[in-house]
Protein backbone atom coordinates (compact mmCIF):
# COMPACT_ATOMS: atom_id res chain seq x y z
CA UNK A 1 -8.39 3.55 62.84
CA UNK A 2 -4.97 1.92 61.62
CA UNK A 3 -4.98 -1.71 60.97
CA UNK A 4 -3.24 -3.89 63.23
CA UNK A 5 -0.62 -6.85 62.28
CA UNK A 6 -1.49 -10.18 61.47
CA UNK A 7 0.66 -12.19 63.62
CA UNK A 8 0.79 -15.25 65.98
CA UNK A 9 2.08 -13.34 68.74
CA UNK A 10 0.53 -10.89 71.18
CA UNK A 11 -0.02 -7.15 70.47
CA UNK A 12 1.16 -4.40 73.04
CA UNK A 13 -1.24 -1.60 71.99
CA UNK A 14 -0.61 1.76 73.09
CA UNK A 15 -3.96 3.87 73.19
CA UNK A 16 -2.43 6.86 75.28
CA UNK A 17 0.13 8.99 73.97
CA UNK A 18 -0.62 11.93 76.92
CA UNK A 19 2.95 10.95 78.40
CA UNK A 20 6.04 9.48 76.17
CA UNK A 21 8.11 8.34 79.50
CA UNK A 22 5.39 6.70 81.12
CA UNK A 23 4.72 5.10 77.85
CA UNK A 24 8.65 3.58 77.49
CA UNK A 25 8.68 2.75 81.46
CA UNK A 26 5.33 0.98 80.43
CA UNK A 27 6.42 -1.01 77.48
CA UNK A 28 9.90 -1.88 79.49
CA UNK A 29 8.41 -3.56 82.07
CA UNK A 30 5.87 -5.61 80.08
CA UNK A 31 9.14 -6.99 77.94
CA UNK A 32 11.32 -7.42 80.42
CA UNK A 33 12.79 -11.01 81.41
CA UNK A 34 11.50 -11.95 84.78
CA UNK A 35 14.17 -13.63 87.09
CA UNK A 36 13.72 -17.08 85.16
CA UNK A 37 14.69 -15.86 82.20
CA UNK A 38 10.29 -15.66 80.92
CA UNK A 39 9.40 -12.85 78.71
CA UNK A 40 6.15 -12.20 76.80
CA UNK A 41 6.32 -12.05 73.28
CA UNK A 42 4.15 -9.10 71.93
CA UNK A 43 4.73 -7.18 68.87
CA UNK A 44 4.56 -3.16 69.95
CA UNK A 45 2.07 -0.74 68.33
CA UNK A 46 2.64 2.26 69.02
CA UNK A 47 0.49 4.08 66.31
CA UNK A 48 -0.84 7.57 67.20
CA UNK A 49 -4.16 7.01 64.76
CA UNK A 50 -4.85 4.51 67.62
CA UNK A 51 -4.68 7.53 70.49
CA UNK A 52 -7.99 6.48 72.42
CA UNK A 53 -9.28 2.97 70.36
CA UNK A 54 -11.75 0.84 72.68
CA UNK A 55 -10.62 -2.54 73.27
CA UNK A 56 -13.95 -3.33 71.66
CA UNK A 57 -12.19 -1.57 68.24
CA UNK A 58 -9.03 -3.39 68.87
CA UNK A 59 -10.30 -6.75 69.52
CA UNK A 60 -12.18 -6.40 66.33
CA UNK A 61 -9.53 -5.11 64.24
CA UNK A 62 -7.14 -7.96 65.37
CA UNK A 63 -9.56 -10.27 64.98
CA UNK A 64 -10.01 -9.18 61.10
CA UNK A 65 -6.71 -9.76 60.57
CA UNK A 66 -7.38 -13.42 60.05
CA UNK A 67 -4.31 -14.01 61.81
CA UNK A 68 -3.83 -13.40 65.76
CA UNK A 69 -2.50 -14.62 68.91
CA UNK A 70 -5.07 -15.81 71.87
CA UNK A 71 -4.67 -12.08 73.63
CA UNK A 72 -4.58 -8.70 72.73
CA UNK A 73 -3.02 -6.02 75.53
CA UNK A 74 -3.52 -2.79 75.82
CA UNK A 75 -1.46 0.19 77.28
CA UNK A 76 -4.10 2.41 77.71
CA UNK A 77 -3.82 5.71 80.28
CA UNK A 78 -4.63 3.76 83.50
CA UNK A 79 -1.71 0.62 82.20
CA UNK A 80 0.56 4.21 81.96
CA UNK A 81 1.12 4.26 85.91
CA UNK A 82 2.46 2.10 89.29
CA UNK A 83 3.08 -1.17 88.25
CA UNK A 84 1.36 -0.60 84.37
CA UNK A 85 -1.56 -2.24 84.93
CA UNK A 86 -2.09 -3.12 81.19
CA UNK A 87 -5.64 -4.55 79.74
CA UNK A 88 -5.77 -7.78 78.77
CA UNK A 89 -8.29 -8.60 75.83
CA UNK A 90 -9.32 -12.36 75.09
CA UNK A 91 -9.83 -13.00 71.19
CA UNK A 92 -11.45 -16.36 71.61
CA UNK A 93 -15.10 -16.43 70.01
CA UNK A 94 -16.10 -16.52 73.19
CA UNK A 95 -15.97 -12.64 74.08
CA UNK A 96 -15.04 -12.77 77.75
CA UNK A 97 -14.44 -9.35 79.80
CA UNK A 98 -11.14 -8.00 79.50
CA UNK A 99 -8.85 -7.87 82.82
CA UNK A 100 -5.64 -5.97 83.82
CA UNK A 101 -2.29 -7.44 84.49
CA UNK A 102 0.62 -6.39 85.78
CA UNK A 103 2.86 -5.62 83.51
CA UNK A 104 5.73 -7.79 85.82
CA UNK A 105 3.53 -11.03 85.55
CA UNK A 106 2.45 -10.60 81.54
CA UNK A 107 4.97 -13.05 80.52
CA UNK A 108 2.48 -15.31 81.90
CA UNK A 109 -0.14 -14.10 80.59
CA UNK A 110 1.27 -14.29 77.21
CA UNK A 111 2.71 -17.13 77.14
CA UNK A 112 0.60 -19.64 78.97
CA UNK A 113 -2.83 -18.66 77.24
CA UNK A 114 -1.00 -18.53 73.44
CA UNK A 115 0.42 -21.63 74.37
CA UNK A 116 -2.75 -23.11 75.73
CA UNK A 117 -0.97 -24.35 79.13
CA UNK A 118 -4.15 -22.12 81.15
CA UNK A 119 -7.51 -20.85 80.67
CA UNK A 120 -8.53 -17.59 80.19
CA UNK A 121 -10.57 -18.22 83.80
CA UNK A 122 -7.33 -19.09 85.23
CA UNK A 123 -6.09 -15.95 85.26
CA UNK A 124 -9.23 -13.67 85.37
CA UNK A 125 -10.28 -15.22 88.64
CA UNK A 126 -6.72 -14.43 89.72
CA UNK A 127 -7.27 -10.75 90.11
CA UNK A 128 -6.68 -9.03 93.03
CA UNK A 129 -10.05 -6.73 94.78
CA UNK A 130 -8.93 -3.94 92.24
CA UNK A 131 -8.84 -5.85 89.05
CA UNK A 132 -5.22 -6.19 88.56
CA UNK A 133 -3.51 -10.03 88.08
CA UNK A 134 -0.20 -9.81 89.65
CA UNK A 135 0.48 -13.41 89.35
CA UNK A 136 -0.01 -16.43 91.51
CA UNK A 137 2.07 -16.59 94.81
């Protein structure tokens, strides 16, 4: 597996490279400004030797970095489709479940956990009956 960047802000991994238009609708949305001018700040991978990687694989190789952000997100085949529901991987000690997130409401994610304004619980008790976060109305 390719090593990831060591860098305070979030990575955008893409694990599925089945579809390249899906992919760029995919990584459009999740860096898009939302209507108050929010935006996540990720750095993109998009690294073929990463086609299929576990979050379990990427958590661990952003952890070894030494140097990471408080989240990891994926773009994995299922984040590839309707509203890009990407996977959201915490890289606390802690080890918590992953979630998915819209990609419209990952500004949010982003930048409230890296900045620690919310808790990881926060937002994965904010999940809709089919795992997705879609923000808080």
């Amino acid at each position: 597996m390719a090593s990831l960047p060591a860098t305070d802000d979030s990575l955008l991994v893409r694990t599925d490279f089945g579809d390249q238009s899906a992919w760029v609708r995919t990584r459009e949305a999740a860096l898009a400004e939302n209507e108050d001018g929010f935006r996540a700040y990720v750095v993109v991978v998009d690294e073929p030797s990463l086609a299929n990687a576990s979050w379990e694989d990427l958590r661990s190789a952003a952890r070894g970095t030494g140097q990471h952000a408080a989240v990891l997100f994926v773009a994995d085949h299922e984040a590839l489709g309707g509203e890009h529901p990407i996977q959201v991987v915490d890289l606390s000690d802690e080890q918590r479940p992953p979630f998915r997130c819209a990609a419209a409401a990952l500004w949010s994610v982003d930048n409230n956990l890296n900045l620690a304004n919310m808790d990881w619980e926060e937002f994965a008790s904010a999940v809709s009956d089919d795992g997705v976060h879609r923000g808080f109305d």
